[in-house]
Protein backbone atom coordinates (compact mmCIF):
# COMPACT_ATOMS: atom_id res chain seq x y z
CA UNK A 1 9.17 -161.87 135.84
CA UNK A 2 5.56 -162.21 136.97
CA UNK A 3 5.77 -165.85 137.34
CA UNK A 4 8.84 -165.85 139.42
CA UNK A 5 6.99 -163.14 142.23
CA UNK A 6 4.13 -165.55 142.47
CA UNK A 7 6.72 -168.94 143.17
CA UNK A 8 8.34 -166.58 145.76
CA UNK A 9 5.12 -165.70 147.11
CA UNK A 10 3.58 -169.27 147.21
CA UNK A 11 7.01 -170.63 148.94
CA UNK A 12 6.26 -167.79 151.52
CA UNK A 13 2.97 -169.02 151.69
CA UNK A 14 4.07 -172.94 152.41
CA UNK A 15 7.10 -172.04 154.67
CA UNK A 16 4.85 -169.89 157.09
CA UNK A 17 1.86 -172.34 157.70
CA UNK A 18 -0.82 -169.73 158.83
CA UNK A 19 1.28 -166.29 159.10
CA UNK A 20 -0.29 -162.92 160.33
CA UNK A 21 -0.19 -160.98 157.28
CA UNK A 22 -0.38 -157.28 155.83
CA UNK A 23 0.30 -156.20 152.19
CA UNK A 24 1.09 -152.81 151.13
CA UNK A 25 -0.52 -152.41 147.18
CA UNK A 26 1.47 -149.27 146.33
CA UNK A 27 4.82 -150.14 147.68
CA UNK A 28 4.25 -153.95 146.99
CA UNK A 29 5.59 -154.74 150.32
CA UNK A 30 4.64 -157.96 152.55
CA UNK A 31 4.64 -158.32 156.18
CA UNK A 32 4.46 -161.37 157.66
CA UNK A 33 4.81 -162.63 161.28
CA UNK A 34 6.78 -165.56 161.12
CA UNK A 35 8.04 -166.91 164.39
CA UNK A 36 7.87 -165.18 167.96
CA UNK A 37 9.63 -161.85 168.19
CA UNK A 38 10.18 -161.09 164.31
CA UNK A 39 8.30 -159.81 161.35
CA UNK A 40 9.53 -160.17 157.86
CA UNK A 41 9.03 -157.40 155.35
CA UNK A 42 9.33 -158.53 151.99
CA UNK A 43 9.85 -156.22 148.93
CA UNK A 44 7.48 -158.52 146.19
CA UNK A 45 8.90 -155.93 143.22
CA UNK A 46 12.31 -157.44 143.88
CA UNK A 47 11.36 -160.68 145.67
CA UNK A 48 14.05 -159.57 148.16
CA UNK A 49 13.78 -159.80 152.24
CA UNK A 50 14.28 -155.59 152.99
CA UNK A 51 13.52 -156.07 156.92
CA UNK A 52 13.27 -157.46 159.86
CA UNK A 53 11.61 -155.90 162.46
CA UNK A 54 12.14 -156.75 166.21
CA UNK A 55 10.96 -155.47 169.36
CA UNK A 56 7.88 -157.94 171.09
CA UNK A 57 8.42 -161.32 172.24
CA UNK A 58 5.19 -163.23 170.77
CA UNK A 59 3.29 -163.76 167.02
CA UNK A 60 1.75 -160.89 165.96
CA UNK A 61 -2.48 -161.39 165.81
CA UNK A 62 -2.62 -158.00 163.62
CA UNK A 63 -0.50 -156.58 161.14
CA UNK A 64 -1.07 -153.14 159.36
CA UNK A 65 0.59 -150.09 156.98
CA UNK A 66 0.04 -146.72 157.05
CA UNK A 67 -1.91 -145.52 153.73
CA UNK A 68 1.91 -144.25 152.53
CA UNK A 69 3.46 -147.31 153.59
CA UNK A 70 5.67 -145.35 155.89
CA UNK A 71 4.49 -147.48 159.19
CA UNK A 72 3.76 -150.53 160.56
CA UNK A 73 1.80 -151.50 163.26
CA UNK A 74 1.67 -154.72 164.94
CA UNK A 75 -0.44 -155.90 168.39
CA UNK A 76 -0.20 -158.37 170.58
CA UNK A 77 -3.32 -159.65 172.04
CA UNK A 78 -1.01 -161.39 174.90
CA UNK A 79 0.67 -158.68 176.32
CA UNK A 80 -1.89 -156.25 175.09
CA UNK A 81 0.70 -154.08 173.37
CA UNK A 82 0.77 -152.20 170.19
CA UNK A 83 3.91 -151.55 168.49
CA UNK A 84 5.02 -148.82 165.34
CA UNK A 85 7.79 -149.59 163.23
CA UNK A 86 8.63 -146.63 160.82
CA UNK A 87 10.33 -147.37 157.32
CA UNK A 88 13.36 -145.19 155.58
CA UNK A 89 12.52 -144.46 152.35
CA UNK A 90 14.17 -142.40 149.74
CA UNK A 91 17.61 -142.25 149.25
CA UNK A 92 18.84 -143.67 152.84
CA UNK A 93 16.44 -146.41 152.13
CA UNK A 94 19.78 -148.52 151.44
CA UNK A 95 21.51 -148.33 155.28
CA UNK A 96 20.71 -150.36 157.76
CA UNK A 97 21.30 -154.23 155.89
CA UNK A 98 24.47 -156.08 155.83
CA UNK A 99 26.92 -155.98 152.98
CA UNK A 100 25.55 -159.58 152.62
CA UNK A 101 22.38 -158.79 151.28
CA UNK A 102 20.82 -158.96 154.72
CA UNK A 103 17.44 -157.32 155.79
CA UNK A 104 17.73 -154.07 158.08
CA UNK A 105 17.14 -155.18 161.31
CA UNK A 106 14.73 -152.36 162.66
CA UNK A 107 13.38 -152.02 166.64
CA UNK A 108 10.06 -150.41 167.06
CA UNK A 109 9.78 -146.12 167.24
CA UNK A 110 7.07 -146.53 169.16
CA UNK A 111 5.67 -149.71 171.81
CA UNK A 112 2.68 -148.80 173.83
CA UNK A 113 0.61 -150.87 176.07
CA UNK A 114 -3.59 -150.81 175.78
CA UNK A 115 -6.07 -151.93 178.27
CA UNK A 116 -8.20 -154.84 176.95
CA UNK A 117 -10.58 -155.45 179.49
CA UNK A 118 -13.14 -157.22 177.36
CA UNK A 119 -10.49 -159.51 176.29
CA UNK A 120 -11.32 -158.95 172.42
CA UNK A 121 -9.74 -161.36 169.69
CA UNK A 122 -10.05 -159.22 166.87
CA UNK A 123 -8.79 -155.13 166.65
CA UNK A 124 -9.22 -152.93 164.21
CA UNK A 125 -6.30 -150.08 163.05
CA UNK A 126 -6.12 -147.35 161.97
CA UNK A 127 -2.76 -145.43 161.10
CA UNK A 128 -2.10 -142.22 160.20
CA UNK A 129 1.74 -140.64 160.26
CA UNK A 130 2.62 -141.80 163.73
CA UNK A 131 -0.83 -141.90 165.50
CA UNK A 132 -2.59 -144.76 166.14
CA UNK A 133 -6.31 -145.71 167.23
CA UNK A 134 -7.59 -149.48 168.06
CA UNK A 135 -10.56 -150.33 167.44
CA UNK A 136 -12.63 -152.73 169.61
């Protein structure tokens, strides 16, 4: 079973040439920003796709999870926007894909512009339930 998460994982990592990336150790979940507008989560316990979040209109230039896993926070350097995504878990963790195995298609809970007047390249983030502080 091992060898089959790393295959998935290295596919992942030769589909997406240079994806933003996060990875949640306790949950073994994945995010990548793939294309303009979405970010994959992918569960690597179960090699299964478990969402798709929506919600901003370019890549992604930092990804990150809450210590518990429950959140995700992307920003955008080009609009200068951070935005929160907040997982179900437990036992409603199943609604939300399609009856065709489907990821949940999730918008954000929370999408906040941030002034960036130095015009910084690199953030750093710092989540905690559903506050969030940027670093410069």
């Amino acid at each position: 079973m091992r060898n089959s998460r790393t295959s998935y994982q290295a596919i992942l990592m030769r589909r997406f040439r240079y994806p933003t990336i996060a990875f949640h150790r306790p949950t073994q979940r994945l995010a990548l920003s793939i294309s303009p507008g979405i970010i994959m989560i992918y569960d690597l316990k179960t090699s299964a796709e478990v969402n798709a979040l929506q919600g901003h209109h370019n890549l992604a230039n930092f990804l990150s999870f809450s210590i518990d896993g429950k959140f995700l926070v992307a920003v955008d350097l080009e609009e200068n926007m951070f935005f929160v995504w907040k997982f179900v878990t437990g036992i409603l963790s199943f609604i939300g894909g399609g009856n065709d195995g489907a990821p949940a298609i999730l918008p954000p809970k929370r999408k906040e512009g941030f002034d960036n007047e130095r015009n910084v390249g690199i953030v750093e983030i710092e989540v905690c339930n559903d506050r969030v502080v940027l670093g410069y």
